[in-house]
Protein backbone atom coordinates (compact mmCIF):
# COMPACT_ATOMS: atom_id res chain seq x y z
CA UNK A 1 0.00 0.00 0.00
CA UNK A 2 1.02 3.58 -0.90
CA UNK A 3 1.87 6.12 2.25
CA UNK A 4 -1.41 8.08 1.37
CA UNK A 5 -3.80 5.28 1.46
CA UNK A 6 -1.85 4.32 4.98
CA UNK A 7 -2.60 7.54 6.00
CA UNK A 8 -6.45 7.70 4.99
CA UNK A 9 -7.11 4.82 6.55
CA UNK A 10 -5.58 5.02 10.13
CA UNK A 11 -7.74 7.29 11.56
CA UNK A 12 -6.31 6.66 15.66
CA UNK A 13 -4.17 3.79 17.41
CA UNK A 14 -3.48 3.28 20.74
CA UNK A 15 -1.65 0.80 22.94
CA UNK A 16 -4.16 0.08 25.96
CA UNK A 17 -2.02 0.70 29.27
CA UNK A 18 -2.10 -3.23 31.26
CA UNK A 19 -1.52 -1.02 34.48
CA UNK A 20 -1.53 3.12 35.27
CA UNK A 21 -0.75 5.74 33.03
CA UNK A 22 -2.04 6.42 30.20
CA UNK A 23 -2.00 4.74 26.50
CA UNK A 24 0.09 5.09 23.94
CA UNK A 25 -0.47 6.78 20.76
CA UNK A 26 0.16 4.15 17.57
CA UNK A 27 1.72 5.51 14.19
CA UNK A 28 1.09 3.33 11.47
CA UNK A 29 4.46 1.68 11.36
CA UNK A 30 3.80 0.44 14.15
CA UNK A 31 0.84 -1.41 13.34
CA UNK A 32 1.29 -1.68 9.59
CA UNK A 33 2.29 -5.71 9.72
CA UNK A 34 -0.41 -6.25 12.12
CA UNK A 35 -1.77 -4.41 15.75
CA UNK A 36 -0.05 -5.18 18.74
CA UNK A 37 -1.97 -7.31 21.55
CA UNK A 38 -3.37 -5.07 24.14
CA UNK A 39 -4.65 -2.45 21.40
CA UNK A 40 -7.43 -0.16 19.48
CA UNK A 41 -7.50 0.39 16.12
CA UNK A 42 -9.63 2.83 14.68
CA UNK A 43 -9.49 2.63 10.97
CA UNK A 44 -11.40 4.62 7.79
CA UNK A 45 -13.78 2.41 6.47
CA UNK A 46 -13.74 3.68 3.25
CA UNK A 47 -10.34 4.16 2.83
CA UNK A 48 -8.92 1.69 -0.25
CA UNK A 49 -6.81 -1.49 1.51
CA UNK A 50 -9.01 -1.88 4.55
CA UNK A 51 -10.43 -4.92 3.62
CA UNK A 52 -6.97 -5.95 2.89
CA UNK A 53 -5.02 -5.15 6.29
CA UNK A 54 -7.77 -6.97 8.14
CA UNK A 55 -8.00 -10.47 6.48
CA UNK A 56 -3.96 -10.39 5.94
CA UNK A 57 -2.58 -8.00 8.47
CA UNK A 58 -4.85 -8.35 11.56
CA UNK A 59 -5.88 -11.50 11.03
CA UNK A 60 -9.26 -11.26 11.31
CA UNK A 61 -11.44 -14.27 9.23
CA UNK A 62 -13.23 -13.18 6.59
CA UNK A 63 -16.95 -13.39 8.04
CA UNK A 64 -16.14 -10.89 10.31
CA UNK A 65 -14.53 -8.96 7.37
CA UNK A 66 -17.47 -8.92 5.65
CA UNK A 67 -19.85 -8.23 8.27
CA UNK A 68 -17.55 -5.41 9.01
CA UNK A 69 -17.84 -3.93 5.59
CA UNK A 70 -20.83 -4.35 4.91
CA UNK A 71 -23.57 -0.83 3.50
CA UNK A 72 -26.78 -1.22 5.39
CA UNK A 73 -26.53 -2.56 8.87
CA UNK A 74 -28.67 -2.11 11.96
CA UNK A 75 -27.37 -1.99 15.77
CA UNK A 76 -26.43 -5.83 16.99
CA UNK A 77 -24.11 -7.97 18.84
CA UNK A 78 -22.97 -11.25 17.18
CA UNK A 79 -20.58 -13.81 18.34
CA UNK A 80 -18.22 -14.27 14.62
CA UNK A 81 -15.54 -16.43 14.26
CA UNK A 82 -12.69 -14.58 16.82
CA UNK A 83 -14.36 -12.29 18.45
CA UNK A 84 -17.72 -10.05 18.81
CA UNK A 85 -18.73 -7.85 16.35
CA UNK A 86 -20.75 -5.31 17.77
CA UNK A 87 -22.65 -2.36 15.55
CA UNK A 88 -24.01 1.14 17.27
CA UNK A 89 -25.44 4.19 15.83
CA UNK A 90 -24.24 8.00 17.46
CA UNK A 91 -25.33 11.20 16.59
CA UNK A 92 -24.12 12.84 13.56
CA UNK A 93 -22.34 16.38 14.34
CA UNK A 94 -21.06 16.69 11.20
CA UNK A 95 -21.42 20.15 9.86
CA UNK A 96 -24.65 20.52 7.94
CA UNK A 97 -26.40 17.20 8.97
CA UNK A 98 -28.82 16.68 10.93
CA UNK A 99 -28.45 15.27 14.74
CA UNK A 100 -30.85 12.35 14.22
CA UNK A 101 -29.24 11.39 10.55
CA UNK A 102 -26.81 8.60 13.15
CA UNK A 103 -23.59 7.63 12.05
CA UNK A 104 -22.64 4.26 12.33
CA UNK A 105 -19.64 2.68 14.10
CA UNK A 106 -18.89 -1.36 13.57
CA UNK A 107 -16.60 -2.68 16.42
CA UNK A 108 -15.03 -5.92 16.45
CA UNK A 109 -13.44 -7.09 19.77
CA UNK A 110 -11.30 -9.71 20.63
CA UNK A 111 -9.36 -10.78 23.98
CA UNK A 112 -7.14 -8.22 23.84
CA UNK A 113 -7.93 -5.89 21.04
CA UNK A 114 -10.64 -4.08 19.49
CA UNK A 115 -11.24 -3.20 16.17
CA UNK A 116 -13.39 0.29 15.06
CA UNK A 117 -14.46 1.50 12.11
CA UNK A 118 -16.45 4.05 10.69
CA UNK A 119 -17.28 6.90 7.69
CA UNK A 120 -17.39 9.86 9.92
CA UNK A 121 -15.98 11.88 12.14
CA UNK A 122 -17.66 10.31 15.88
CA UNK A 123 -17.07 13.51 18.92
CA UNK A 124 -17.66 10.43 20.92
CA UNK A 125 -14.64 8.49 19.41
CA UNK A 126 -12.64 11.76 19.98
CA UNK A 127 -14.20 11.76 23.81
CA UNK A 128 -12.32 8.21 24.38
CA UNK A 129 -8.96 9.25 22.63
CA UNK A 130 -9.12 12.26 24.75
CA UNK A 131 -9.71 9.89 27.99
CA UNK A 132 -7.16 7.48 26.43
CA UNK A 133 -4.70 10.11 26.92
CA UNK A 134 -5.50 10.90 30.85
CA UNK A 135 -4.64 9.37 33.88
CA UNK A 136 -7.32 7.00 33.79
CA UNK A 137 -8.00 5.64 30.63
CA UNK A 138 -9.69 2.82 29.63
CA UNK A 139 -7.22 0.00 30.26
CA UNK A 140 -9.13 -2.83 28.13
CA UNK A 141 -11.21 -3.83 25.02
CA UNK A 142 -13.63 -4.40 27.05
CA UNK A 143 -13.48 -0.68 28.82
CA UNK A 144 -12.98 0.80 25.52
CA UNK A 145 -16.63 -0.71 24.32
CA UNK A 146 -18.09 0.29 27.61
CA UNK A 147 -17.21 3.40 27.24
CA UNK A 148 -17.60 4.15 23.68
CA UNK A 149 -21.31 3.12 23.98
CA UNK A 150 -21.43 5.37 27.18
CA UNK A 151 -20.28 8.25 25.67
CA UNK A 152 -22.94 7.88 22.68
CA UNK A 153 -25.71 7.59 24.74
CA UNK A 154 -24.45 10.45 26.55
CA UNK A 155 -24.71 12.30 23.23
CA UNK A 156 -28.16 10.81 22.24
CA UNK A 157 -30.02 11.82 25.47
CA UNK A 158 -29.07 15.01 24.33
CA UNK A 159 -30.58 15.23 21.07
CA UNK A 160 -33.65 13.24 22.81
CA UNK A 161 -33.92 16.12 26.05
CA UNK A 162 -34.52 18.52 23.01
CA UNK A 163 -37.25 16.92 21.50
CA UNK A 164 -38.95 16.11 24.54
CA UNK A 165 -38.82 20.65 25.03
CA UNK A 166 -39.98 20.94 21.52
CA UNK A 167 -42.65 18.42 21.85
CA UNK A 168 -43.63 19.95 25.49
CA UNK A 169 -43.70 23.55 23.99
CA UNK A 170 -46.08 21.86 20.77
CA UNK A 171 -48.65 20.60 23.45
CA UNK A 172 -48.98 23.78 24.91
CA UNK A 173 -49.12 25.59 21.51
CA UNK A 174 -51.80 23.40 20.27
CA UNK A 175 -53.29 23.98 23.33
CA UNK A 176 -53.21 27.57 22.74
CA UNK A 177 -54.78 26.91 19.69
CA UNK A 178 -57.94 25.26 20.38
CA UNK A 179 -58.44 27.87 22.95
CA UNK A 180 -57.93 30.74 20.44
CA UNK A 181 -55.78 32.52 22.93
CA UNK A 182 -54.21 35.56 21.65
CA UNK A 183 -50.63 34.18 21.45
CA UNK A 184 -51.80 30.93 19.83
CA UNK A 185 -49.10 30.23 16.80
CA UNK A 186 -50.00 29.78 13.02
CA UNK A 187 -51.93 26.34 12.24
CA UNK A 188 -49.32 26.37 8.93
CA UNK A 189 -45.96 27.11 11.48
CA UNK A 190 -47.84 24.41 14.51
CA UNK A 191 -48.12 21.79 11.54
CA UNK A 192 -44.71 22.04 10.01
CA UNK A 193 -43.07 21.74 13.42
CA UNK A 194 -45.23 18.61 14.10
CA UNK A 195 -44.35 17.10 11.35
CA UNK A 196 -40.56 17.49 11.77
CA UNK A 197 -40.42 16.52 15.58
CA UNK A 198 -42.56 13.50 14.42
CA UNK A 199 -40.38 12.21 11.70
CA UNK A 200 -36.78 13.22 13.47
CA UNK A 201 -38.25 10.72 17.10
CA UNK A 202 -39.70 8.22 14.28
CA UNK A 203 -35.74 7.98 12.95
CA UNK A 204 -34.47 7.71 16.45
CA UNK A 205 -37.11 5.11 17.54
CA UNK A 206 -36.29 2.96 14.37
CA UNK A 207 -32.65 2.91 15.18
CA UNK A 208 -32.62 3.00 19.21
CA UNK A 209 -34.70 -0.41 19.10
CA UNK A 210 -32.61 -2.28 17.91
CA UNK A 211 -29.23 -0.46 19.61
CA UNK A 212 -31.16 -1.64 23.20
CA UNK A 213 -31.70 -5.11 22.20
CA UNK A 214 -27.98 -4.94 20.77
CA UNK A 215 -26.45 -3.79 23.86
CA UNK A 216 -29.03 -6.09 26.12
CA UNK A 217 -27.29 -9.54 23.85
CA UNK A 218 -23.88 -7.40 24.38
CA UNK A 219 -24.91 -7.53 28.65
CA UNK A 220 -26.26 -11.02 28.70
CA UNK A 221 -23.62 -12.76 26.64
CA UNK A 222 -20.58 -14.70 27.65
CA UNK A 223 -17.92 -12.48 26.27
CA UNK A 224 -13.88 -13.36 27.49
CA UNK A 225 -13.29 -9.64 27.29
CA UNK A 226 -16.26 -8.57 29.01
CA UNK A 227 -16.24 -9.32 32.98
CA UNK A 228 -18.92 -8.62 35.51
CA UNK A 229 -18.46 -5.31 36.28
CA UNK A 230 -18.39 -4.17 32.55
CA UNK A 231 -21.56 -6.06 31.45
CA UNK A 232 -23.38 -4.39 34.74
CA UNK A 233 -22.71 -0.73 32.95
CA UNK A 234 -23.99 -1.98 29.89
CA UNK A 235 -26.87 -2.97 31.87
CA UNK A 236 -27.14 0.42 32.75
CA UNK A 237 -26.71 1.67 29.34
CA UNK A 238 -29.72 -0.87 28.42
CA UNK A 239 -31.82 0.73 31.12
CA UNK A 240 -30.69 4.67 30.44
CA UNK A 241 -31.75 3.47 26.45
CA UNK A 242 -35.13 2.19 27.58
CA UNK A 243 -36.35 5.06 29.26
CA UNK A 244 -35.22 7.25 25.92
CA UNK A 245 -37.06 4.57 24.11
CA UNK A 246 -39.92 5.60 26.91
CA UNK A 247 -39.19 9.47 25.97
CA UNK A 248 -39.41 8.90 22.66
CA UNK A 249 -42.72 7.36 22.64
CA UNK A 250 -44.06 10.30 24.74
CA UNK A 251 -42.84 12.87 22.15
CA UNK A 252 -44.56 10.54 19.32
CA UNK A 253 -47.43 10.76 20.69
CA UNK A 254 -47.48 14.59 21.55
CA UNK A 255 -47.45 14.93 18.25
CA UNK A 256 -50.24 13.07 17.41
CA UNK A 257 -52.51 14.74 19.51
CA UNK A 258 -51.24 17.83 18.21
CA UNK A 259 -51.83 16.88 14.77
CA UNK A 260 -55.35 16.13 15.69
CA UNK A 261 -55.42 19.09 17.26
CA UNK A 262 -54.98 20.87 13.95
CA UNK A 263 -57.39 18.57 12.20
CA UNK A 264 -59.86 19.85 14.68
CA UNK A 265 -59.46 23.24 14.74
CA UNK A 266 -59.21 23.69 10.78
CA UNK A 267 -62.61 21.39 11.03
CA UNK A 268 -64.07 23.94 13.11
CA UNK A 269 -62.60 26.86 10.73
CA UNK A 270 -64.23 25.04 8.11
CA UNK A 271 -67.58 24.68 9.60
CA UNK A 272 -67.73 28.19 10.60
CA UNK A 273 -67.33 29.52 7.27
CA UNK A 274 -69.51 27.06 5.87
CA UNK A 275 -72.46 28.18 8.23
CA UNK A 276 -71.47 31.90 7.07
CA UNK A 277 -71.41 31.40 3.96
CA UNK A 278 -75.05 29.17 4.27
CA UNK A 279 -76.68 31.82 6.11
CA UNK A 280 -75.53 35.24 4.00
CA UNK A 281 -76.84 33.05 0.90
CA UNK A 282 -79.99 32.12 2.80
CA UNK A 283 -80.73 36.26 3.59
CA UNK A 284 -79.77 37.22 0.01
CA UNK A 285 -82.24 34.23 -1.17
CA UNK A 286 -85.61 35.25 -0.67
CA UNK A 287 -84.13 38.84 -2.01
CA UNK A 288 -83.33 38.27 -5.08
CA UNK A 289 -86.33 36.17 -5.49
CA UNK A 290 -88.53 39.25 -4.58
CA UNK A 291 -85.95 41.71 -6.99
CA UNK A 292 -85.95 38.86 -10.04
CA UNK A 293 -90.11 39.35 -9.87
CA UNK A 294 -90.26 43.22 -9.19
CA UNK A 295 -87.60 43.17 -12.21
CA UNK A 296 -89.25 41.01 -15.08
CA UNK A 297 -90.55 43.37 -18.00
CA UNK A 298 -93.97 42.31 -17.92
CA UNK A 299 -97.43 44.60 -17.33
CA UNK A 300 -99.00 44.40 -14.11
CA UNK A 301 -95.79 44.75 -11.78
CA UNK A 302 -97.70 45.92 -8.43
CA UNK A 303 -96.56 49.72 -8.01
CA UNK A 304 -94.88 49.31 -11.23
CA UNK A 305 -95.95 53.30 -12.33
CA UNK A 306 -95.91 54.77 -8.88
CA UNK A 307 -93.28 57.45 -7.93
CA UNK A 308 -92.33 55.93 -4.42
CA UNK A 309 -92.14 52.26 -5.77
CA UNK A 310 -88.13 52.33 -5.57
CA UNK A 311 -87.98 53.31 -2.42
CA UNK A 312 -91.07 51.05 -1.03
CA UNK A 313 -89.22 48.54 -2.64
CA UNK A 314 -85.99 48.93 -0.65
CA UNK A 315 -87.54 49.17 2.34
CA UNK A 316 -89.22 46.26 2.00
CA UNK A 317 -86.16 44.06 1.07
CA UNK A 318 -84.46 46.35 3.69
CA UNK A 319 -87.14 44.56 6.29
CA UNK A 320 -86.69 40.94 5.24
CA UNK A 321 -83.09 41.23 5.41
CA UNK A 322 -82.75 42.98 8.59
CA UNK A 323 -85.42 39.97 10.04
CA UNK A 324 -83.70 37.26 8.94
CA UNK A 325 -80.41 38.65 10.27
CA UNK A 326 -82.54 38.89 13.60
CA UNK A 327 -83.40 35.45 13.37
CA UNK A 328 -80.50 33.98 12.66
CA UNK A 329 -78.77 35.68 15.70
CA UNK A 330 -81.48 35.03 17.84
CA UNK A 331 -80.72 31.22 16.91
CA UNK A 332 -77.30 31.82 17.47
CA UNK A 333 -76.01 30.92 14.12
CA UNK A 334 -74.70 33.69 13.55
């Protein structure tokens, strides 16, 4: 391999410290031939030759390769031939995307190394080389997957805290807007934001399923580089991602009942002009029936040569009118 596609496709190597301190930073020389034991290896996945250095350089057998590489994949944790692989899906804070279009990150773990790859840039994979580098880093592959998935969940209860505000503040807008309060928002701007909130918790729920049930096999399997204390925090993490699941649902269905909301009060808007609309035809009615008789050019129009027929005339329709406006009020359709 040429020294630019070495360099595209190390992306961060460290040697895990067996005892205090912190861990070693990895150039690619020194893992080129193949990653010492006690190591993480964070690698491009798109980079040309990564295929390569895993089946030849790091060993790894080729099912695992390929599950590794593979496009579409969904959170899980599968026992492969030498180790676990173990897919997870973080926010994206890439500039311009959204937070709920999740990156993915496939890990494959082994006794005593761990294996991550990815397409784009992960703040919580540059949280763990950060804590790498301190006096207490993670000091096994087992602590590195711990608290990789830690600091991603960390990340995602963010993004999940602000859609459980914005679908707080769109309860108590639609609220506002059934009760035709003067600072109740636009039904256009009330609908748009429902819509987004509902499809951005819709791609969260779709992925976060499957992450629980992922980390819950991770927690419940027999793993040699997982021990007891490790699988109790991903137990944790299992329970911290079922009450976002719980969160989640909440905001879903805030939305719906705003949506409805809308339906309603645009079904009330509707009705009222429709009754308007009924009752300003059902005045005009009877007068231009009485105009369209007074009007034909035929003999014998009652007052048809007297000089105050015009105004008799007006007055009368001016009478009808007037009562029917009095009656529909009085009915209180009006």
């Amino acid at each position: 391999m040429s020294d630019e596609t070495d360099r595209s496709m190390l992306l961060n190597a460290y040697r895990l410290p067996e005892s205090g301190g912190g861990a070693v930073r990895l150039s690619w020389s020194d893992i080129e031939a193949g990653p010492p034991e006690h190591a993480w290896v964070d690698l491009d996945r798109k980079a040309d030759g990564v295929e390569a250095w895993l089946r030849d350089a790091a060993g790894l057998d080729p099912i695992a390769v390929t599950a590794l590489l593979q496009e579409e994949t969904r959170p899980r944790a599968s026992i492969l031939p030498g180790g676990t692989i173990v897919i997870l899906r973080a926010v994206n804070f890439t500039e311009g995307a959204e937070p709920e279009d999740l990156v993915v990150v496939r890990m494959f773990v082994q006794e005593d190394r761990v294996f991550t790859l990815r397409k784009f840039p992960m703040r919580a994979i540059e949280d763990l080389c950060s804590g790498l580098e301190s006096v207490d880093p993670p000091m096994s592959p087992g602590a590195v997957v711990v608290s990789l998935a830690r600091r991603i969940s960390d990340r995602m209860e963010t993004v999940i805290d602000q859609l459980a505000e914005q679908g707080g503040q769109l309860e108590t807008d639609s609220d506002a807007l059934i009760e035709h309060t003067d600072d109740a928002p636009e039904v256009r701007d009330l609908r748009a934001r429902s819509a987004n909130i509902r499809r951005r918790t819709t791609i969260l729920q779709r992925y976060l399923s499957p992450q629980c049930d992922a980390l819950r096999a991770l927690a419940e399997g027999d793993h040699e580089w997982l021990n007891v204390r490790q699988s109790a925090k991903i137990r944790e993490l299992v329970d911290r991602l079922t009450r976002d699941l719980e969160d989640l649902e909440r905001v879903y269905e805030q939305t719906r009942v705003a949506s409805e909301t809308i339906t309603t009060h645009l079904s009330e808007q509707t009705a009222e002009i429709t009754t308007r609309l009924t009752i300003v035809a059902a005045i005009f009615l009877p007068l231009s029936l009485v105009s369209g008789v007074l009007g034909m050019n035929v003999t014998g129009i009652p007052l048809g040569d007297h000089p105050w027929s015009f105004l008799v005339t007006c007055a009368a329709l001016l009478v009808i009118g007037v009562g029917l406006w009095l009656y529909f009020r009085d009915k209180r359709w009006l």
